[in-house]
C-alpha atoms as a PDB file:
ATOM      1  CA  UNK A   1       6.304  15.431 -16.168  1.00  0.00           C
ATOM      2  CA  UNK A   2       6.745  14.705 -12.176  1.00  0.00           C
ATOM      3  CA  UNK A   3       3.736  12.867 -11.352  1.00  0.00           C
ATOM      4  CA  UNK A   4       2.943  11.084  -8.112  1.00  0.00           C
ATOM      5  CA  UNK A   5       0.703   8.399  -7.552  1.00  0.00           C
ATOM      6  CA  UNK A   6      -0.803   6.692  -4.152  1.00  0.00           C
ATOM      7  CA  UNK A   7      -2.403   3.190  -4.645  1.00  0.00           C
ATOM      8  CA  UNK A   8      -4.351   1.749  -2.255  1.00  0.00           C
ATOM      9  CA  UNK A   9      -6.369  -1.585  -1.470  1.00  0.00           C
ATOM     10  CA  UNK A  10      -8.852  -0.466  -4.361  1.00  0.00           C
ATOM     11  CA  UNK A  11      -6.255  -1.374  -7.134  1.00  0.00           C
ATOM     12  CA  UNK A  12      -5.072  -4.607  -6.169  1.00  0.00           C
ATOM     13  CA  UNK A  13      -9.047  -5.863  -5.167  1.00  0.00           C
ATOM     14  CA  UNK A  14      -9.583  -6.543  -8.780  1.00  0.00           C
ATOM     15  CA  UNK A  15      -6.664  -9.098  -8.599  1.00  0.00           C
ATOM     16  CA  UNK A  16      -8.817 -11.000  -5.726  1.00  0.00           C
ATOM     17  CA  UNK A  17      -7.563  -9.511  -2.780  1.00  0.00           C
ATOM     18  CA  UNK A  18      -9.976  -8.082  -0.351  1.00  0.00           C
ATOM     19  CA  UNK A  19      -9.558  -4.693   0.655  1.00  0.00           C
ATOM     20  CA  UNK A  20      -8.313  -3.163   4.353  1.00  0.00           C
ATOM     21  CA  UNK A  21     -11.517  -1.895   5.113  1.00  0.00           C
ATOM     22  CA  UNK A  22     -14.389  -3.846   4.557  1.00  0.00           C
ATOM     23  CA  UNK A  23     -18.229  -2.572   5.079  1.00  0.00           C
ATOM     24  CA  UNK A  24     -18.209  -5.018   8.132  1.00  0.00           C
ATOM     25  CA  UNK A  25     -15.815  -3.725   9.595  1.00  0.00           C
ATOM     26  CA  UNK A  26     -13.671  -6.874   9.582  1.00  0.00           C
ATOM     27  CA  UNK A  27      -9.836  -7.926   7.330  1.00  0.00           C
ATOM     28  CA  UNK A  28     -10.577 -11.310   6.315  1.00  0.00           C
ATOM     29  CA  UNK A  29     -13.077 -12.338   9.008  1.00  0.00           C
ATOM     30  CA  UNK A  30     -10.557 -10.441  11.705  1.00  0.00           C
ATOM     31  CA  UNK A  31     -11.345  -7.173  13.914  1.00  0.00           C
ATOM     32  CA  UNK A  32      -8.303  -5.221  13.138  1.00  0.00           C
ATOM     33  CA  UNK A  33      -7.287  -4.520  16.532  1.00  0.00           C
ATOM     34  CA  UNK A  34      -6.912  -8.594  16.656  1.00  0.00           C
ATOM     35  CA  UNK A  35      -4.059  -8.789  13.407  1.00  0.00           C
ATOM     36  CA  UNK A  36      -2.967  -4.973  12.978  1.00  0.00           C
ATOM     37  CA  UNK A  37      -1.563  -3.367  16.666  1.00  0.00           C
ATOM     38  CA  UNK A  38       1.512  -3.723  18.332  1.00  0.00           C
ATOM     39  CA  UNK A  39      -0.744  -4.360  21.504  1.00  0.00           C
ATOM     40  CA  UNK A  40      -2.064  -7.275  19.322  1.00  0.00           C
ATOM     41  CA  UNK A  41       1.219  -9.221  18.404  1.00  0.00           C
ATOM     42  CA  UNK A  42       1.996  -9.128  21.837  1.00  0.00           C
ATOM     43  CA  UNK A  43      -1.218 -10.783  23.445  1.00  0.00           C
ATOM     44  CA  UNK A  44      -1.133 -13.284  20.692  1.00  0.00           C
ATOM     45  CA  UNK A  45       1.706 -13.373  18.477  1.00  0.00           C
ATOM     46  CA  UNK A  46       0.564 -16.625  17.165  1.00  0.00           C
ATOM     47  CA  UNK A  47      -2.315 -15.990  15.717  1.00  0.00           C
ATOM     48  CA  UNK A  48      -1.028 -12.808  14.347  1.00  0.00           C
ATOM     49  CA  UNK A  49       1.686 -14.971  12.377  1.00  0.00           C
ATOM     50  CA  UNK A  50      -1.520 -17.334  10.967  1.00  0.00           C
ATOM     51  CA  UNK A  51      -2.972 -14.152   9.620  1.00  0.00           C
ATOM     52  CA  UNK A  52      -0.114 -13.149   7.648  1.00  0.00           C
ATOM     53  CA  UNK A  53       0.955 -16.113   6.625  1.00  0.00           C
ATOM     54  CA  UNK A  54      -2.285 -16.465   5.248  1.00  0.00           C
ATOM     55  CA  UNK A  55      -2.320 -12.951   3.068  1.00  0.00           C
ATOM     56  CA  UNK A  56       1.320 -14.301   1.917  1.00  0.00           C
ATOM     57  CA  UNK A  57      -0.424 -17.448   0.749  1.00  0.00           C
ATOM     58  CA  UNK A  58      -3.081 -15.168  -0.772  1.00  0.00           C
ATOM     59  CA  UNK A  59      -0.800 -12.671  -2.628  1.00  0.00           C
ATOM     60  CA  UNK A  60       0.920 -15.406  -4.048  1.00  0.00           C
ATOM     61  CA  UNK A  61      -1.800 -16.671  -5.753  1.00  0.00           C
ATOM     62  CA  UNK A  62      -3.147 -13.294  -7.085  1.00  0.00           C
ATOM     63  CA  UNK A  63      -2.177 -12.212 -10.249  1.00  0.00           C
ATOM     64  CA  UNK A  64      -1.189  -7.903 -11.299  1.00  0.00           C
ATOM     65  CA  UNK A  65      -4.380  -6.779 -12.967  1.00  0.00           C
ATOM     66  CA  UNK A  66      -4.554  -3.833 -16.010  1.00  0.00           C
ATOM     67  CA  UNK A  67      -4.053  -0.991 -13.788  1.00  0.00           C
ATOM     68  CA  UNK A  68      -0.978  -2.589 -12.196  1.00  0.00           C
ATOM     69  CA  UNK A  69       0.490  -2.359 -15.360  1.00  0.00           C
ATOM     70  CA  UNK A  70      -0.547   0.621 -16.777  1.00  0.00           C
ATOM     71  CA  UNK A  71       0.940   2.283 -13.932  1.00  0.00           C
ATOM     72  CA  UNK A  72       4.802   0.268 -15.021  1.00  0.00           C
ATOM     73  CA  UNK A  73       3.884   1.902 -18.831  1.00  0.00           C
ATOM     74  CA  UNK A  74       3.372   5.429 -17.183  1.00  0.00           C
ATOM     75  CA  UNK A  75       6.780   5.231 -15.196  1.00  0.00           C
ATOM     76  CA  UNK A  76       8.588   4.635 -18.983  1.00  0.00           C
ATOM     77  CA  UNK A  77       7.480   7.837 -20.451  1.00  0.00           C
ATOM     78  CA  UNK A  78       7.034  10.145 -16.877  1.00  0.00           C
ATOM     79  CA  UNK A  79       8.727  10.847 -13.774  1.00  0.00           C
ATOM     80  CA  UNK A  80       6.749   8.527 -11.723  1.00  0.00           C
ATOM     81  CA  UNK A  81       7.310   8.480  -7.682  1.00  0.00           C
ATOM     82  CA  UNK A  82       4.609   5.447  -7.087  1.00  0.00           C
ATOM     83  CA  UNK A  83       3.510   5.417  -3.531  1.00  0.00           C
ATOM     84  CA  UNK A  84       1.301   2.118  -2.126  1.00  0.00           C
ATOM     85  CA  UNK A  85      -0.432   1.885   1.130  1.00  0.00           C
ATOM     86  CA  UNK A  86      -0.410  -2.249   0.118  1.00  0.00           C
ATOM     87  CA  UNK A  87       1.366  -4.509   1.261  1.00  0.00           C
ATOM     88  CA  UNK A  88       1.254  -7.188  -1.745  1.00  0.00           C
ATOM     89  CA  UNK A  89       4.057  -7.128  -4.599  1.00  0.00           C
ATOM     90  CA  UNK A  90       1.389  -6.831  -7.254  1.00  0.00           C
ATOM     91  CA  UNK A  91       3.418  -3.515  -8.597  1.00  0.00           C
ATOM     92  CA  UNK A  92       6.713  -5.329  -8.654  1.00  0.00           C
ATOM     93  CA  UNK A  93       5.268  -8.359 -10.794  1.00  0.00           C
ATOM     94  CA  UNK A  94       3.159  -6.094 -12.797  1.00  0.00           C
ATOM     95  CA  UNK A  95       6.665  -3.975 -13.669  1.00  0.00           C
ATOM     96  CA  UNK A  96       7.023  -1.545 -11.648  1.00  0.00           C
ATOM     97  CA  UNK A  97      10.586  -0.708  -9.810  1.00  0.00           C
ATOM     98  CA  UNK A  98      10.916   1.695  -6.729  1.00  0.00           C
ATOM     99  CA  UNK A  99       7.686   1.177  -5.377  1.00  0.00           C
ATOM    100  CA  UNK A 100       7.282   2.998  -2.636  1.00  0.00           C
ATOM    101  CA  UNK A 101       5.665   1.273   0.348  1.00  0.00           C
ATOM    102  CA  UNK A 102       4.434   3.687   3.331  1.00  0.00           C
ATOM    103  CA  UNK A 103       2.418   0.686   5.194  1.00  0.00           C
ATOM    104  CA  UNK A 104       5.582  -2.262   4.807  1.00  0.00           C
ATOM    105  CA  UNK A 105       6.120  -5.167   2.754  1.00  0.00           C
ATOM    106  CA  UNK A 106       4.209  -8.988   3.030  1.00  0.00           C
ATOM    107  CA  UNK A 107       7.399 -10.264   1.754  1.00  0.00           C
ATOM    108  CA  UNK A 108       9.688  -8.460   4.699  1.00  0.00           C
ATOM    109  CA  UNK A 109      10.380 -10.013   8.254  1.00  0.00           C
ATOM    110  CA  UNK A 110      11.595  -7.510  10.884  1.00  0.00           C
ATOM    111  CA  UNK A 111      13.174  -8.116  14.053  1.00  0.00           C
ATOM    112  CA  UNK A 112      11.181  -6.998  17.128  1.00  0.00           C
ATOM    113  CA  UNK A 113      14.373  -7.181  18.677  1.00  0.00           C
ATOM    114  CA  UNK A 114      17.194  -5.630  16.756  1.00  0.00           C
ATOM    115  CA  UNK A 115      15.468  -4.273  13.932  1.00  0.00           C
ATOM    116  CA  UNK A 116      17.070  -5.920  10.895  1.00  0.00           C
ATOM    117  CA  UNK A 117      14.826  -7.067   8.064  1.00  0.00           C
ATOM    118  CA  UNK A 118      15.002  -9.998   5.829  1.00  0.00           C
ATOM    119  CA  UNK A 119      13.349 -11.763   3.108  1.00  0.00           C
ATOM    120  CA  UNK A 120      10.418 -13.550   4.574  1.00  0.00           C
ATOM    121  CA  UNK A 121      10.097 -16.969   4.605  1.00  0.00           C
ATOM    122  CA  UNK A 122       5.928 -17.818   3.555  1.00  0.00           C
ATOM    123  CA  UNK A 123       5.434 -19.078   6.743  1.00  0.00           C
ATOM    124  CA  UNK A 124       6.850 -17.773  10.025  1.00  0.00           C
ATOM    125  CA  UNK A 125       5.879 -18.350  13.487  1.00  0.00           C
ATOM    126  CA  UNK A 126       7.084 -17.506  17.303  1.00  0.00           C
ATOM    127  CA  UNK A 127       9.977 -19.273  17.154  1.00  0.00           C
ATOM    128  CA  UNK A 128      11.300 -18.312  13.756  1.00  0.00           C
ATOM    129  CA  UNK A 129      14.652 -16.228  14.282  1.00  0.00           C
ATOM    130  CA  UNK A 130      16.440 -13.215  13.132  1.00  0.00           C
ATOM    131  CA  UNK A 131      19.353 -14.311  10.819  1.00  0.00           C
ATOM    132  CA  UNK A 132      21.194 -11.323  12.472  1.00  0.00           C
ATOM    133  CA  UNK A 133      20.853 -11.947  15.952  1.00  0.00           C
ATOM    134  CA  UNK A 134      19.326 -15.416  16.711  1.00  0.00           C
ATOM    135  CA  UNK A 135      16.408 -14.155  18.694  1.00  0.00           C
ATOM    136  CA  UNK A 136      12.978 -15.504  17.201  1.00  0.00           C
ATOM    137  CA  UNK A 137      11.213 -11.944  17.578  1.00  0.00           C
ATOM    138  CA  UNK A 138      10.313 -11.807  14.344  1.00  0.00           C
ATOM    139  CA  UNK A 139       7.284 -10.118  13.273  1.00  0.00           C
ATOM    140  CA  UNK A 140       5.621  -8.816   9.720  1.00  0.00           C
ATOM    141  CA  UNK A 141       7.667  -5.622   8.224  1.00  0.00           C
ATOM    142  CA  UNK A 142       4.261  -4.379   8.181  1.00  0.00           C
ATOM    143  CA  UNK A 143       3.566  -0.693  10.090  1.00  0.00           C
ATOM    144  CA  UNK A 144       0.468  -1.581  11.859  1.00  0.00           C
ATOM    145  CA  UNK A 145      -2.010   1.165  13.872  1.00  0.00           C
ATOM    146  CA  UNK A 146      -0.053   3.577  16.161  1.00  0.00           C
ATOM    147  CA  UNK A 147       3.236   2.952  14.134  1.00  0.00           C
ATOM    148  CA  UNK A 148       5.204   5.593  12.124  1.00  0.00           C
ATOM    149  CA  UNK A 149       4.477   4.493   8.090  1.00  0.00           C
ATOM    150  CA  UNK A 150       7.686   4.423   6.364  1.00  0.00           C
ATOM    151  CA  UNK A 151       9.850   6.709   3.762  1.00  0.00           C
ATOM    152  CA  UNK A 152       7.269   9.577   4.947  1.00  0.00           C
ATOM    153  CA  UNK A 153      10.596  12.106   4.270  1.00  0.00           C
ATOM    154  CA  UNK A 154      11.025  11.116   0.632  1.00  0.00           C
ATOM    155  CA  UNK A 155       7.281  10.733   0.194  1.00  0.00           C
ATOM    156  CA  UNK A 156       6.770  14.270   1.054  1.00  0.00           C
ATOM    157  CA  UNK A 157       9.426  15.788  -0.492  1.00  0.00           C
ATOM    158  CA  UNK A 158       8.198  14.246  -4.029  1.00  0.00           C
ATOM    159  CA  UNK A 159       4.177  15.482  -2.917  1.00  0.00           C
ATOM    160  CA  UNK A 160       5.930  19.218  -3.206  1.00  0.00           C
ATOM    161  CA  UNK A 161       7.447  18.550  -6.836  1.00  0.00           C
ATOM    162  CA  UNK A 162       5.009  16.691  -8.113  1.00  0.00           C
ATOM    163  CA  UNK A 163       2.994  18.570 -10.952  1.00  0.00           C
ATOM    164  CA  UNK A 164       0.049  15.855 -11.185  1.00  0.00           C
ATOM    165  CA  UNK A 165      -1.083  13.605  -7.952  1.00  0.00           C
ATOM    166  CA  UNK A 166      -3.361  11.043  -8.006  1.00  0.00           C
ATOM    167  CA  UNK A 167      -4.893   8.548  -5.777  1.00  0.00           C
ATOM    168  CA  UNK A 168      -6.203   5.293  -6.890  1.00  0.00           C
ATOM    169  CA  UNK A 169      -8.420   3.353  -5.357  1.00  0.00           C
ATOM    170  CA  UNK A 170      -8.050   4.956  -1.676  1.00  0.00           C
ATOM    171  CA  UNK A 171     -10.649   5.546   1.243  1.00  0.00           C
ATOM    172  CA  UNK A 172      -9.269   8.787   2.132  1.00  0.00           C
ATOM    173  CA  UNK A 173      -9.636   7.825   6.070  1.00  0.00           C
ATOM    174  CA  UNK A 174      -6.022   6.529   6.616  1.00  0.00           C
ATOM    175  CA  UNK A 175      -3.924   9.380   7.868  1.00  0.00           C
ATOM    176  CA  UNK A 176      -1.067  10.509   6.904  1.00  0.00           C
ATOM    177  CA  UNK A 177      -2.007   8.842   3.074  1.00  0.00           C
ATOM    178  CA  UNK A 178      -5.235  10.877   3.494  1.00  0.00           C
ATOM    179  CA  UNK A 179      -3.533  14.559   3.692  1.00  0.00           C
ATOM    180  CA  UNK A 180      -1.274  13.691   0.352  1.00  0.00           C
ATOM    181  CA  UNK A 181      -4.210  15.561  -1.885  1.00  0.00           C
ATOM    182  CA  UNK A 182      -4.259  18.652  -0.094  1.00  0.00           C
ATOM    183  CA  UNK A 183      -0.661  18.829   0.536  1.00  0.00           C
ATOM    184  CA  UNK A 184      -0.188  18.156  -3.695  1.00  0.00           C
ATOM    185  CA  UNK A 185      -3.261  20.926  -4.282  1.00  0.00           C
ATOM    186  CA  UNK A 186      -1.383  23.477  -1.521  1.00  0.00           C
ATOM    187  CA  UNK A 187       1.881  22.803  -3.766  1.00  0.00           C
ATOM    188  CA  UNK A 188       0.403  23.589  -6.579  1.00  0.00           C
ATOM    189  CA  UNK A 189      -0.445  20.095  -8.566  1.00  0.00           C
ATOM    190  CA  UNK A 190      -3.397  18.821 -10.075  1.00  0.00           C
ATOM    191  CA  UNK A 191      -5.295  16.461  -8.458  1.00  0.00           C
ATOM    192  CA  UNK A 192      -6.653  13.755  -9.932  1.00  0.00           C
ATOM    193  CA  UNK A 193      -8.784  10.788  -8.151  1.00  0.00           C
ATOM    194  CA  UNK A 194      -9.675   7.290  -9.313  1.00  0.00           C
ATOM    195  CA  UNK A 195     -12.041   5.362  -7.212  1.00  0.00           C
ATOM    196  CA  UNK A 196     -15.087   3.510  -7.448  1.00  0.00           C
ATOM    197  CA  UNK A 197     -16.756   6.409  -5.336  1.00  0.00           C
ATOM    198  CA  UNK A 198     -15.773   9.472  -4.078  1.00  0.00           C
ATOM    199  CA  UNK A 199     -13.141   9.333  -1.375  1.00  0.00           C
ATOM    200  CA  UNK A 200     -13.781  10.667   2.300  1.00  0.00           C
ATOM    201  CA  UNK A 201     -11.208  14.005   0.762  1.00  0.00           C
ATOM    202  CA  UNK A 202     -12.656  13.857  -2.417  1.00  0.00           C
ATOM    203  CA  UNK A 203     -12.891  17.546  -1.940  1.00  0.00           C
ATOM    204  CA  UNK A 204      -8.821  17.998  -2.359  1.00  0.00           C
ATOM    205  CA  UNK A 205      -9.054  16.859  -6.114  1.00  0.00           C
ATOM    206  CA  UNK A 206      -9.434  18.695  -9.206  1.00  0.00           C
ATOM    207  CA  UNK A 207     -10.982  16.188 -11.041  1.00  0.00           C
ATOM    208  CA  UNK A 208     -12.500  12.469 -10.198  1.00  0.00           C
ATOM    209  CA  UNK A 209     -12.183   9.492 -12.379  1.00  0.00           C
ATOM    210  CA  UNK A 210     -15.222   7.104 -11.136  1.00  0.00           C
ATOM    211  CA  UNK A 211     -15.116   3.273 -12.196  1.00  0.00           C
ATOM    212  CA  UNK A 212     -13.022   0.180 -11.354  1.00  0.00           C
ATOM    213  CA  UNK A 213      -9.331   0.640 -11.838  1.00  0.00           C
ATOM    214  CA  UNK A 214      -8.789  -2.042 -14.202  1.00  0.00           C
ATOM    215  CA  UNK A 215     -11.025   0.352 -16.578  1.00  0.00           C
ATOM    216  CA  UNK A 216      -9.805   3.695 -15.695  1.00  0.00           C
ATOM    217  CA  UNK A 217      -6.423   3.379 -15.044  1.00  0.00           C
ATOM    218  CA  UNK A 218      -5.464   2.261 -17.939  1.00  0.00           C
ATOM    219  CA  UNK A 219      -7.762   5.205 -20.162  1.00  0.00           C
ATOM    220  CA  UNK A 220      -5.951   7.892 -17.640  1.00  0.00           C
ATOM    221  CA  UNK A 221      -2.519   7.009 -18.689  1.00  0.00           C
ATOM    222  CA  UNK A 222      -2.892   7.032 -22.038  1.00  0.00           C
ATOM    223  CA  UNK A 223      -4.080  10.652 -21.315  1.00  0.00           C
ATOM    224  CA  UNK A 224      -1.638  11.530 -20.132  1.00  0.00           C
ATOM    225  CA  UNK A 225       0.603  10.226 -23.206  1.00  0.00           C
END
């Protein structure tokens, strides 16, 4: 079965990592347009480099919860095209390969510069430099507001196979993650969403799976067998 699923900050919040969008408004006691613009990094690349640093130092000390792995058990028996809007390796360590990841990686540096990405080093700051051309312009591989996400080719092309879609633990206000329900439902899949409420699209879904993801993750993919 050709099944494709979004994850968002919902999923990995159960492994202690706050989500994007908090009720105040604020990422980790930071106004977004502070940590997550290009117009940010260049007013104060510094303190943009602290922040990320500090969700490296945070990822690493989070563990892949239940629905992590569930999700690695459903790629084993299904023809899984997993799709995350995080940017934590909780996937990878809970086993999943081929994660797809729209938004950019925590453990990627990218050059400002040239454009070549590398492993990232936990800690980086202005003057840390591209191994490929020696400038230090590098920033966090992460696609921040007003930037293209990534792999949105492939990601689309799978949306129009896929015979189940679901989202899991999404908002449903991030565009273009938002429109990946009602592209699936237009293509002819069914729609399933897993949330602790229902989403901002909740009305693009077929059917809606309400609880922490830890719980019913896991019970949907033993569904679906």
């Amino acid at each position: 079965m050709r099944i494709v699923v979004l994850t968002g900050a919902g999923i990995s919040a159960e492994s202690g990592l706050r989500t994007f969008r908090a009720e105040d408004g604020l990422w980790e006691d930071h106004r977004i347009e502070d940590v997550a613009t290009p117009e940010a990094f260049i007013r104060d690349p510094a303190l943009v480099h602290r922040f990320y640093n500090a969700r490296r130092a945070a990822t690493a000390q989070a563990e892949p919860n239940a629905a992590h792995r569930a999700l690695a058990d459903l790629a084993a028996r299904h023809e899984l095209t997993l799709v995350t809007q995080n940017v934590d390796d909780l996937h990878e360590r809970g086993g999943s390969s081929n994660v797809i990841h729209m938004h950019g990686e925590l453990a990627s540096s990218l050059c400002a510069s040239c454009g070549h990405r590398w492993p990232s080093p936990m800690e980086t700051d202005r003057k840390t430099l591209c191994p490929a051309c020696g400038t230090a312009a590098a920033r966090p591989d992460i696609v921040w507001f007003g930037e293209m996400p990534y792999h949105m080719e492939q990601i689309w092309e799978a949306i129009q196979q896929a015979e189940i879609f679901a989202a899991i633990g999404t908002s449903g206000q991030v565009y273009p993650a938002a429109g990946f329900g009602h592209q699936a439902r237009r293509s002819g899949a069914h729609c399933v969403e897993l949330n602790l409420d229902r989403s901002a699209v909740s009305r693009d879904f077929h059917e809606h799976l309400i609880g922490p993801a830890t719980q019913i993750v896991p019970e949907w993919v033993g569904r679906l067998g």
